[in-house]
Every structure is written in structure tokens, then in C-alpha cells.
Protein backbone atom coordinates (compact mmCIF):
# COMPACT_ATOMS: atom_id res chain seq x y z
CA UNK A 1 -0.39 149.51 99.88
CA UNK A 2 2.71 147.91 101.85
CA UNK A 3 4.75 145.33 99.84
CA UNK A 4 7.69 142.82 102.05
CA UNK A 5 7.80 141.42 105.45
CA UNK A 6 6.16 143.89 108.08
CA UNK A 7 5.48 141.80 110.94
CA UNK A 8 5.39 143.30 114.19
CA UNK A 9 8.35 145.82 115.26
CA UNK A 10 10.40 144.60 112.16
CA UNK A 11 12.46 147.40 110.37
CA UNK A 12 10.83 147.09 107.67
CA UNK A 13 7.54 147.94 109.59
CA UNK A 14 8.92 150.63 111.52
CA UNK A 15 10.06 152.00 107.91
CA UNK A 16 6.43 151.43 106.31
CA UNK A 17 4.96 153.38 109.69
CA UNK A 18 7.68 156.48 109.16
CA UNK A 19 7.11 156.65 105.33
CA UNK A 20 2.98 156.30 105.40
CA UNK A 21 2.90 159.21 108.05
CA UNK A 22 5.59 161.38 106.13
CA UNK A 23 4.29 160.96 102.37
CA UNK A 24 0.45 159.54 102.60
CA UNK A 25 2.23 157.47 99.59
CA UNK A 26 -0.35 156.20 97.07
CA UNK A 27 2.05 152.99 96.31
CA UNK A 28 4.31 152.03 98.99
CA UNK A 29 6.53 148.95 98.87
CA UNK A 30 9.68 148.09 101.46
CA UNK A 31 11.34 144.87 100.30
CA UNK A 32 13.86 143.44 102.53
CA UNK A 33 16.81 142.08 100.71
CA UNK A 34 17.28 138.44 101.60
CA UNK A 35 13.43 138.33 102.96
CA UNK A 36 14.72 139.09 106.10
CA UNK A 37 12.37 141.74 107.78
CA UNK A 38 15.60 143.16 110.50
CA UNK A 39 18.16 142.71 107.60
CA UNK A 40 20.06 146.14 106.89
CA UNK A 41 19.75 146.62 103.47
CA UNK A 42 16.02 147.73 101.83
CA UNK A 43 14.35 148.37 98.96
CA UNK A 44 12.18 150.96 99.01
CA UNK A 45 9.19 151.92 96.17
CA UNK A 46 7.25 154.71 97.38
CA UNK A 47 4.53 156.64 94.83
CA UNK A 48 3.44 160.01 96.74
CA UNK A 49 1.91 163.79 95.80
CA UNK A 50 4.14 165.16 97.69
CA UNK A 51 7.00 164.38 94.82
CA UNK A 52 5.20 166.53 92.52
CA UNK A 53 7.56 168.47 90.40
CA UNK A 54 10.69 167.54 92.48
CA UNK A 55 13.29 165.88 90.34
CA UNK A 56 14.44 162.36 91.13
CA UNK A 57 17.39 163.07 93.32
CA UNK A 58 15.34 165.64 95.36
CA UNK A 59 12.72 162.44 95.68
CA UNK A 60 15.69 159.98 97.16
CA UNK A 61 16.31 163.44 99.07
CA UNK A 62 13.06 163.06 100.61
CA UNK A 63 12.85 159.38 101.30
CA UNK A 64 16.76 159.64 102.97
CA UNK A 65 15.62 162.67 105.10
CA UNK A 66 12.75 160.70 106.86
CA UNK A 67 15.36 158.28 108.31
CA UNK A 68 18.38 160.95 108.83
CA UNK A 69 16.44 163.00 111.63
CA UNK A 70 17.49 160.43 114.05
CA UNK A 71 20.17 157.95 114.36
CA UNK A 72 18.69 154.93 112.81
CA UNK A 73 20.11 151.96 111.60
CA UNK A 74 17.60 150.54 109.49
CA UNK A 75 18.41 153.26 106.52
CA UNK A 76 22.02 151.86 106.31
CA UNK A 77 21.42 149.84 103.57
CA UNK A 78 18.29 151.25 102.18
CA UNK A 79 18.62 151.93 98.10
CA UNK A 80 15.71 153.94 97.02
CA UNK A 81 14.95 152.60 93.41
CA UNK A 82 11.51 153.80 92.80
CA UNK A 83 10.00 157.39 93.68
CA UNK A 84 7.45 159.15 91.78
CA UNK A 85 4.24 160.95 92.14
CA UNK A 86 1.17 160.67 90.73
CA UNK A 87 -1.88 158.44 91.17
């Protein structure tokens, strides 16, 4: 279910762990740009119900909010290219 480099308490981990508990995502893929797992910038490819009849801006909505309740550094960089619904 979990695409990049997740090792341990990576960012990209800690962002698998926030997005798997917030959307139950059917498809979920965090690539770190440059392969590096503590780098700031992200991909992020996340197939979930709960997008359903939201349109794509409310999806990147969704994904942005998860990181925006507290001040976290790892969604500096993060560019949300692929959101949908569906499984």
C-alpha cells in the first residue's frame, strides 16, 4: 500500500502513519524527492473513499489539512499530484 523510503521515524513514515489513519487510503504512495526519506519536499499519491464526490482541489484540501493541524515541517515541500477515490 506504501510506495518510497519509510524506514523508521523518517518523514516520509511519519506522513504514511498520519495519512493511513486519516483516509484508510486504498492506494497510498509518499515518494521522497531525491530518495531521501527526511528531505522536505514529497510526493504524495493517495486513492481513498473518503474523496468521493469532492472535487480535486477539495482532495489537495484534504491531504494539506492532515499536516496543517500542527506545525510540521515535513508538508513544506509536499506537492500532492495524485488524489482520487475509488477502489
Amino acid at each position: 500500500m506504501m510506495s518510497g523510503t519509510a524506514e523508521g521515524d523518517s518523514v516520509v513514515a511519519g506522513m504514511v502513519k498520519k495519512l493511513e489513519k486519516e483516509f484508510t487510503p486504498v492506494k497510498l504512495e509518499v515518494i521522497p524527492a531525491y530518495g531521501d526519506p527526511n528531505g522536505s519536499h514529497v510526493t504524495i499519491n493517495v486513492v481513498s473513499d473518503a474523496f468521493e464526490g469532492k472535487r480535486p482541489v477539495q482532495r489537495q484540501q484534504l491531504v494539506y489539512k492532515v499536516f496543517q493541524r500542527r506545525a510540521v515541517p515535513e508538508c513544506g515541500g509536499a506537492g500532492v499530484s495524485g488524489v482520487g477515490w475509488g477502489a
